[in-house]
N, C-alpha and C. Protein backbone atom coordinates (compact mmCIF):
# COMPACT_ATOMS: atom_id res chain seq x y z
N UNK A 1 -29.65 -3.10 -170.63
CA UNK A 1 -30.59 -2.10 -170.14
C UNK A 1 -31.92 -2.29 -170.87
N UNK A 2 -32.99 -2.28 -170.11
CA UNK A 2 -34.15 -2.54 -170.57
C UNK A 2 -34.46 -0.88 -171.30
N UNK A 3 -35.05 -0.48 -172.39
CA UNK A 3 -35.79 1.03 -173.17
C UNK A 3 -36.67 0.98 -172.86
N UNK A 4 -37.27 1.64 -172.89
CA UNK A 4 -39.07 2.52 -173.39
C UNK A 4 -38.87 3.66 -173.92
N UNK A 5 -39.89 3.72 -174.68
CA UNK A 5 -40.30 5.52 -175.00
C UNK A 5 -41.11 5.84 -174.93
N UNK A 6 -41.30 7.23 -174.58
CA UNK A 6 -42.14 8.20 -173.81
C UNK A 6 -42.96 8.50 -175.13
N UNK A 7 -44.26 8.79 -174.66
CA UNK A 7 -45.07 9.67 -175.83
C UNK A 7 -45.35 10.96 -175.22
N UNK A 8 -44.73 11.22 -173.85
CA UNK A 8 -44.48 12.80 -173.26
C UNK A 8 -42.98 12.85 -173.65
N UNK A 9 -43.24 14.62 -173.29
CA UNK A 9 -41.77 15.00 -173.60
C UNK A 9 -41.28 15.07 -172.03
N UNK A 10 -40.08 15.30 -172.21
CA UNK A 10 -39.28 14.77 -171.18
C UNK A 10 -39.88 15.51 -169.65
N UNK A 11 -40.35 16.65 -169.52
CA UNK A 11 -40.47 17.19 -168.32
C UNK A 11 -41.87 16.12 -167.78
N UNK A 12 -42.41 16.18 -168.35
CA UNK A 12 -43.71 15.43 -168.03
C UNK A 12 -43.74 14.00 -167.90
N UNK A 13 -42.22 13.60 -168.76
CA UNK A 13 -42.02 12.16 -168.23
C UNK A 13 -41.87 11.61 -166.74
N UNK A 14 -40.69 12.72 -166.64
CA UNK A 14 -40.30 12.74 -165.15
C UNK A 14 -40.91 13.03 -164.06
N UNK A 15 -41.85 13.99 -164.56
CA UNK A 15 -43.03 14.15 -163.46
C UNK A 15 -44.52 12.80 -163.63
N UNK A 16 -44.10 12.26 -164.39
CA UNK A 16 -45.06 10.83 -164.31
C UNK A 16 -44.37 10.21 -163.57
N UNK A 17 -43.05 9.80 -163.75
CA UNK A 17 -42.52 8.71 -163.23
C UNK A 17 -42.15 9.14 -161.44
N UNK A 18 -42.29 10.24 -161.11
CA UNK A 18 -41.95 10.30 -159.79
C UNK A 18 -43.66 10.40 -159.38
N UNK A 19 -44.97 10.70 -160.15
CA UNK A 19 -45.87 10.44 -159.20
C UNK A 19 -46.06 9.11 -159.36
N UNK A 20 -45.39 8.40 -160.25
CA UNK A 20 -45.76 6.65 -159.94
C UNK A 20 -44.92 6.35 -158.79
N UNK A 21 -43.75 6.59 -158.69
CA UNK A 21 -42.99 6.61 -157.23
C UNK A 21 -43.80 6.87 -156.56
N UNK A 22 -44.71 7.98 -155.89
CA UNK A 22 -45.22 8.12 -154.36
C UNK A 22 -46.75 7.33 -154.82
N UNK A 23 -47.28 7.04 -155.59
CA UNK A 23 -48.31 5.86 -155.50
C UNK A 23 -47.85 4.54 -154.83
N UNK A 24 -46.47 4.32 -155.39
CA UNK A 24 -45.72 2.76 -154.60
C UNK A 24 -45.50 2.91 -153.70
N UNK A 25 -45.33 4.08 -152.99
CA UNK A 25 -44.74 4.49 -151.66
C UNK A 25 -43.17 4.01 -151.70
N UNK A 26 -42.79 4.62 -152.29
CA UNK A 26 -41.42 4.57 -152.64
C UNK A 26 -40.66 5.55 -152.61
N UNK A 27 -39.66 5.81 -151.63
CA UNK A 27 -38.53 7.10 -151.51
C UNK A 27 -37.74 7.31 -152.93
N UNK A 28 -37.75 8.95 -152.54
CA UNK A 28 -37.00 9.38 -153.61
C UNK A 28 -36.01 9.45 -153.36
N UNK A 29 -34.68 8.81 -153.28
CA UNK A 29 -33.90 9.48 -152.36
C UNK A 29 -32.40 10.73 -152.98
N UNK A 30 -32.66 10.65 -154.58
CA UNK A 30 -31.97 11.47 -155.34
C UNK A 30 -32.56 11.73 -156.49
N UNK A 31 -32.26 12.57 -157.52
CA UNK A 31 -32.22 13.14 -158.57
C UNK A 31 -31.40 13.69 -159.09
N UNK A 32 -30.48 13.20 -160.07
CA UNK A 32 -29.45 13.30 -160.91
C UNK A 32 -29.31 14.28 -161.92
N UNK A 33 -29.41 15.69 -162.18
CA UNK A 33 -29.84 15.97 -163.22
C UNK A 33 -28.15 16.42 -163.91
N UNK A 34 -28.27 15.48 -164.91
CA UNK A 34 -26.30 15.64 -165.86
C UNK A 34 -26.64 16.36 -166.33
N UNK A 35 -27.86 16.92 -167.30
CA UNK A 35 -27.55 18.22 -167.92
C UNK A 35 -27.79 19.48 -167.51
N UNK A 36 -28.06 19.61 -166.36
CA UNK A 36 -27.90 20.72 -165.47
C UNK A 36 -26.80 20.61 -164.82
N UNK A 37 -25.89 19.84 -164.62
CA UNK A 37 -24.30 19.23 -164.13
C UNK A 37 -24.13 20.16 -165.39
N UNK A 38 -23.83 19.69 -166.31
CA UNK A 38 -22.94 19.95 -167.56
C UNK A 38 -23.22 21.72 -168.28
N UNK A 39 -24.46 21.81 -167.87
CA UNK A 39 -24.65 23.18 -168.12
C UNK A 39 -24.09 24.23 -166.98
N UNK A 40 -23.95 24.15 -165.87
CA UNK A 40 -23.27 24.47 -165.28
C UNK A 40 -21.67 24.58 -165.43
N UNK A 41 -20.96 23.39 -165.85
CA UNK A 41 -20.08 23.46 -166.08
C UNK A 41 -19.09 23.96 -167.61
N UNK A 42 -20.35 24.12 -168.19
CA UNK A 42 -20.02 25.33 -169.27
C UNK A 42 -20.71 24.61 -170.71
N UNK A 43 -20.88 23.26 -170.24
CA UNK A 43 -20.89 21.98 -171.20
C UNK A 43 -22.38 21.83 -171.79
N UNK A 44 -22.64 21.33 -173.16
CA UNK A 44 -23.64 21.15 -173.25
C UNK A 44 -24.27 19.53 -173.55
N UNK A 45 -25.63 18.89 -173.02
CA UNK A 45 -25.93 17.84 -172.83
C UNK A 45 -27.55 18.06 -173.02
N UNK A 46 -28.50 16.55 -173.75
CA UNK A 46 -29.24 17.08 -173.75
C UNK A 46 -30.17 16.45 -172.05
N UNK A 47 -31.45 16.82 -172.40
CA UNK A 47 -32.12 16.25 -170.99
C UNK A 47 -31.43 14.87 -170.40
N UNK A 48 -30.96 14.90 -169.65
CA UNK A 48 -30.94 13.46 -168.41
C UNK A 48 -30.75 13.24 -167.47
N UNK A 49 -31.39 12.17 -166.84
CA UNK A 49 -31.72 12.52 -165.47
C UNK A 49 -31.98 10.91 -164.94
N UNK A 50 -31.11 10.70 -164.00
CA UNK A 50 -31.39 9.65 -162.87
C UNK A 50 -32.09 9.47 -161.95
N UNK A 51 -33.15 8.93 -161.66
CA UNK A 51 -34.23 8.81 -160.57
C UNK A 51 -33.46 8.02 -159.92
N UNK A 52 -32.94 7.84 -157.99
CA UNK A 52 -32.69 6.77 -157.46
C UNK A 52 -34.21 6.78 -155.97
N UNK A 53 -34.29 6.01 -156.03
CA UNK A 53 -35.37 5.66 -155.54
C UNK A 53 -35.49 3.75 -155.07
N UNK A 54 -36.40 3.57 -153.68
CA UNK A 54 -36.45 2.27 -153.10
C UNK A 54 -37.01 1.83 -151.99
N UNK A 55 -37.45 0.81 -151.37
CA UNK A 55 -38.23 0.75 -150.36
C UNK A 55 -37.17 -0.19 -149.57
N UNK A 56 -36.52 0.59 -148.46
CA UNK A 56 -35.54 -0.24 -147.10
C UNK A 56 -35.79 -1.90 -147.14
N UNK A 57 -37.54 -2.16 -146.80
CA UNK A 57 -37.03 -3.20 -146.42
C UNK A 57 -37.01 -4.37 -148.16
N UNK A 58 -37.21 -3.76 -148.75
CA UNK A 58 -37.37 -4.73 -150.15
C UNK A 58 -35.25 -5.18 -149.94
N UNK A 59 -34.42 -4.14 -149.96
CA UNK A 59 -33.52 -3.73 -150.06
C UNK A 59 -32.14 -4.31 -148.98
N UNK A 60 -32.73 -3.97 -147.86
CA UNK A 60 -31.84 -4.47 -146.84
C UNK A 60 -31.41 -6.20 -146.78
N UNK A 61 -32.17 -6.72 -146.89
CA UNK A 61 -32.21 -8.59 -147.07
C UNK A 61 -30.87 -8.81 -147.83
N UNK A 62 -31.19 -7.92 -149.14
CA UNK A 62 -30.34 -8.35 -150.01
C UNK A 62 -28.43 -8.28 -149.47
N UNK A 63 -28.69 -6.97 -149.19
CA UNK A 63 -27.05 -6.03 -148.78
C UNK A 63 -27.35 -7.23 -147.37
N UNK A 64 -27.89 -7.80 -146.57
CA UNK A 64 -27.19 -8.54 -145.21
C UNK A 64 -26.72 -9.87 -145.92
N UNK A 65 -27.45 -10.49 -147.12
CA UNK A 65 -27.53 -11.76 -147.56
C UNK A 65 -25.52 -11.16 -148.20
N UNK A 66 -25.65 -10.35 -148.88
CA UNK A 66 -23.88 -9.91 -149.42
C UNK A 66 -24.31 -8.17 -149.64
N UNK A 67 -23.25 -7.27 -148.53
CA UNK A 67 -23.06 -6.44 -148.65
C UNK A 67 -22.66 -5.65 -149.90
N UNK A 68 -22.15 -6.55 -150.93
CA UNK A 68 -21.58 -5.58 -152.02
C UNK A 68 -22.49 -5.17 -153.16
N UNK A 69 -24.08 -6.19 -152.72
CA UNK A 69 -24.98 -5.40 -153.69
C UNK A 69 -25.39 -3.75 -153.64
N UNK A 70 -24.98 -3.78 -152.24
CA UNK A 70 -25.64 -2.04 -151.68
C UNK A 70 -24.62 -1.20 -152.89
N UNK A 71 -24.07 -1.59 -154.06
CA UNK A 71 -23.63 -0.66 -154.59
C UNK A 71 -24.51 -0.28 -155.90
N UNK A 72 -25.28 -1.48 -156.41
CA UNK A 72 -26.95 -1.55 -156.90
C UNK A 72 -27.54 -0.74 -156.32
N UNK A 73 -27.55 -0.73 -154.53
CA UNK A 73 -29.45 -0.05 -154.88
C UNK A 73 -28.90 1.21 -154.01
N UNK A 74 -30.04 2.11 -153.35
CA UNK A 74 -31.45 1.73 -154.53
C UNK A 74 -31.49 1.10 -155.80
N UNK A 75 -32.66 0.96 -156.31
CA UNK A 75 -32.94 0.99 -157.85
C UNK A 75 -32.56 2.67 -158.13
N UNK A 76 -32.50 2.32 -159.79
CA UNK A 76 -32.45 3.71 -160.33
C UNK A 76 -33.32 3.68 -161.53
N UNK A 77 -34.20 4.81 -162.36
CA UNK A 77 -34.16 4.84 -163.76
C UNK A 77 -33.74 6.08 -164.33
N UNK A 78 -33.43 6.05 -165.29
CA UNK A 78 -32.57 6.49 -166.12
C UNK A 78 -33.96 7.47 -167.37
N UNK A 79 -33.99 8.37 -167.24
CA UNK A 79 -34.90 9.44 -168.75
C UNK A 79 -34.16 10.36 -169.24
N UNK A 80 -34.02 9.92 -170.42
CA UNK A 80 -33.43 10.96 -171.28
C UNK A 80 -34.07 11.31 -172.66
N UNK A 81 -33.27 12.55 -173.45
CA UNK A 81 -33.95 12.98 -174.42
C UNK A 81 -32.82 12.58 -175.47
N UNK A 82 -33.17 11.64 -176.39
CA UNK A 82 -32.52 11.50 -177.22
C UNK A 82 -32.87 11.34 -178.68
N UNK A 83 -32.19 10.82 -179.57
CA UNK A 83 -32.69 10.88 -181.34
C UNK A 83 -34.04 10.50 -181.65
N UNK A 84 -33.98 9.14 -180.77
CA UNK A 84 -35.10 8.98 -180.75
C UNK A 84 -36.54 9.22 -180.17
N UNK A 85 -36.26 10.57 -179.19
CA UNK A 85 -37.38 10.64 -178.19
C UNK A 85 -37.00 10.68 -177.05
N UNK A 86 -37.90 10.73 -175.98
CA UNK A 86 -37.74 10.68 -175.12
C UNK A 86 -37.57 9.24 -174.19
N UNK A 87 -37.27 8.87 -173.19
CA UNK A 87 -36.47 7.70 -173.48
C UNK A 87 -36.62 6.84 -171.58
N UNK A 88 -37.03 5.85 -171.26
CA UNK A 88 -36.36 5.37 -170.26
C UNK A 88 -35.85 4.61 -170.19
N UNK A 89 -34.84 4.29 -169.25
CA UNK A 89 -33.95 2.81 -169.18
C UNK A 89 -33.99 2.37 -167.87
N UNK A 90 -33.82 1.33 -167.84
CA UNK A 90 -33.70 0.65 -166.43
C UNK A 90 -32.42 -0.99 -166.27
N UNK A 91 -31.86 -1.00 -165.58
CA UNK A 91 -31.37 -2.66 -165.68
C UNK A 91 -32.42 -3.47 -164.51
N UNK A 92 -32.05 -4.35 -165.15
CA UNK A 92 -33.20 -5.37 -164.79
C UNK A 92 -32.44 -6.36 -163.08
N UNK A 93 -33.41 -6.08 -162.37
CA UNK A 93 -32.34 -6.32 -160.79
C UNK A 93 -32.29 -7.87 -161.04
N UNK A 94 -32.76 -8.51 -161.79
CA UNK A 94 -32.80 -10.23 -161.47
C UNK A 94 -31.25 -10.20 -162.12
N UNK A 95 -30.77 -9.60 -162.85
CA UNK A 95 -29.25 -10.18 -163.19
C UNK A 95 -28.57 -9.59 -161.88
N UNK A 96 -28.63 -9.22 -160.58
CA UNK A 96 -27.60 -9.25 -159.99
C UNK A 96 -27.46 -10.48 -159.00
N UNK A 97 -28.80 -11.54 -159.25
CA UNK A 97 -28.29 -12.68 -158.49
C UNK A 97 -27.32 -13.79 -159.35
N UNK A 98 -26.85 -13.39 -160.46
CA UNK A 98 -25.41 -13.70 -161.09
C UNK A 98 -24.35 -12.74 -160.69
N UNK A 99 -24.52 -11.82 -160.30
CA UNK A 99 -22.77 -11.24 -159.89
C UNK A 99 -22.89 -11.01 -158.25
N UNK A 100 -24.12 -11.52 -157.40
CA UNK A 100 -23.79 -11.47 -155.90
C UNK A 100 -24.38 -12.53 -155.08
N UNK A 101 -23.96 -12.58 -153.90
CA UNK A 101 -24.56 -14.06 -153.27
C UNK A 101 -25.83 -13.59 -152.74
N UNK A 102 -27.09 -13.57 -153.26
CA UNK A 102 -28.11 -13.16 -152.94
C UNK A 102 -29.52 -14.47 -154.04
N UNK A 103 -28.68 -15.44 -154.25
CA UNK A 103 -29.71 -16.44 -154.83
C UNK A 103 -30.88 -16.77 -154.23
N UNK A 104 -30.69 -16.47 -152.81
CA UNK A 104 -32.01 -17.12 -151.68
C UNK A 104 -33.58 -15.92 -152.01
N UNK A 105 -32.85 -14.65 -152.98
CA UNK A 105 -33.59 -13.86 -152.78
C UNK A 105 -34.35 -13.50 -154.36
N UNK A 106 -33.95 -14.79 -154.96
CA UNK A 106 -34.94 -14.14 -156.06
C UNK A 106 -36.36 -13.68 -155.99
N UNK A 107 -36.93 -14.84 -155.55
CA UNK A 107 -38.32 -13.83 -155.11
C UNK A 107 -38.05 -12.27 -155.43
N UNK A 108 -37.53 -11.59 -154.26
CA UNK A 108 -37.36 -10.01 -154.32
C UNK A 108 -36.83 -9.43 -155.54
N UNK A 109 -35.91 -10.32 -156.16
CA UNK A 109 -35.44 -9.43 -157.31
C UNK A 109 -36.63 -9.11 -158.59
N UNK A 110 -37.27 -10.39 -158.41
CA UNK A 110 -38.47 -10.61 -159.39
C UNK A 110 -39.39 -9.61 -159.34
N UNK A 111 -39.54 -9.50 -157.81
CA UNK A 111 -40.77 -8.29 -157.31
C UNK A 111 -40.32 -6.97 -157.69
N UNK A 112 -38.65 -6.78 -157.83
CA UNK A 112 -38.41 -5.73 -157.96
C UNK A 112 -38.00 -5.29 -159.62
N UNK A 113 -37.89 -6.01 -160.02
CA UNK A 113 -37.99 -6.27 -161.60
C UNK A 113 -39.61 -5.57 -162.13
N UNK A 114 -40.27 -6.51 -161.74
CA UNK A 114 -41.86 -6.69 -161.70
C UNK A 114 -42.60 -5.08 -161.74
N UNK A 115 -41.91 -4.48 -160.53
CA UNK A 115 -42.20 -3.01 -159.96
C UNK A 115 -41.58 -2.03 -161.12
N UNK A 116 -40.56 -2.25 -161.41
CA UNK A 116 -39.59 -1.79 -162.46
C UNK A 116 -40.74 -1.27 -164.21
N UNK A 117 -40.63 -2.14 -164.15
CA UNK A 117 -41.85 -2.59 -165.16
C UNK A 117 -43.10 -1.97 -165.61
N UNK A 118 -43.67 -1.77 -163.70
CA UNK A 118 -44.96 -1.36 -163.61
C UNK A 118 -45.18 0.12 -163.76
N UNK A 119 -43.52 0.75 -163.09
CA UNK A 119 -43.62 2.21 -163.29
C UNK A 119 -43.40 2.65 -164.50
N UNK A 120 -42.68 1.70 -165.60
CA UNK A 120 -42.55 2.84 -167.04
C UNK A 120 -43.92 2.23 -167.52
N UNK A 121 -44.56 1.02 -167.67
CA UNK A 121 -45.83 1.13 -167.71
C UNK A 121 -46.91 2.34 -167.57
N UNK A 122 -46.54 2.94 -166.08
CA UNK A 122 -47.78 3.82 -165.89
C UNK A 122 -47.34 5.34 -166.10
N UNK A 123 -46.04 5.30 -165.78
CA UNK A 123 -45.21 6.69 -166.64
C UNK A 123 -45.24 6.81 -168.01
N UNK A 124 -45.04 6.13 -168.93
CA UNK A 124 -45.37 5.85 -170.60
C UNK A 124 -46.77 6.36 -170.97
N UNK A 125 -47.83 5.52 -170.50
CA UNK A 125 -48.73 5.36 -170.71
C UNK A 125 -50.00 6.34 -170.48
């Protein structure tokens, strides 16, 4: 998993990183929040939260080239509040043309790596 850390605290992370989402024009298409899961369920956890988010056609190529990547995407990132701060993670999409038949498509993974990149860049920063 690729880190960063935030020099916002966590609410303001997340609200960076989803207006860097609609600058890319990029769907949101969930929001994960575990410690509102866990607080609900009686449990305590601190901030975290899954962004899944992606653009169809970056996406589709891949899942026709081998269906079993569609369990990858969307992309996701990952902010949390932890010892050290506030926190993002991401995995890096170029390692899934080692676990799926989608080699024809590095290009895209690169771009989507690349994009990956650009949003904790402008969310961080």
């Amino acid at each position: 998993m690729i880190v960063t850390s935030s020099r916002f605290d966590y609410e303001e992370t997340v609200g960076r990183l989803l207006d860097a989402l609609a600058r890319h024009q990029l769907t949101v298409f969930a929001q994960i929040d575990h410690a509102g899961a866990g607080r609900q369920a009686g449990l305590e956890l601190a901030d975290e939260q899954v962004v899944v988010f992606g653009n169809p056609k970056a996406g589709t190529g891949l899942m026709q080239s081998d269906p079993r990547i569609g369990i990858e995407l969307p992309l996701r990132m990952l902010v949390w509040d932890g010892d050290e701060g506030i926190r993002l993670g991401y995995d890096d999409p170029r390692e899934l043309a080692e676990r799926y038949a989608v080699g024809e498509h590095r290009p895209t993974l690169e771009a989507m790596s690349a994009l990956l990149a650009e949003l904790v860049k402008q969310t961080v920063e």
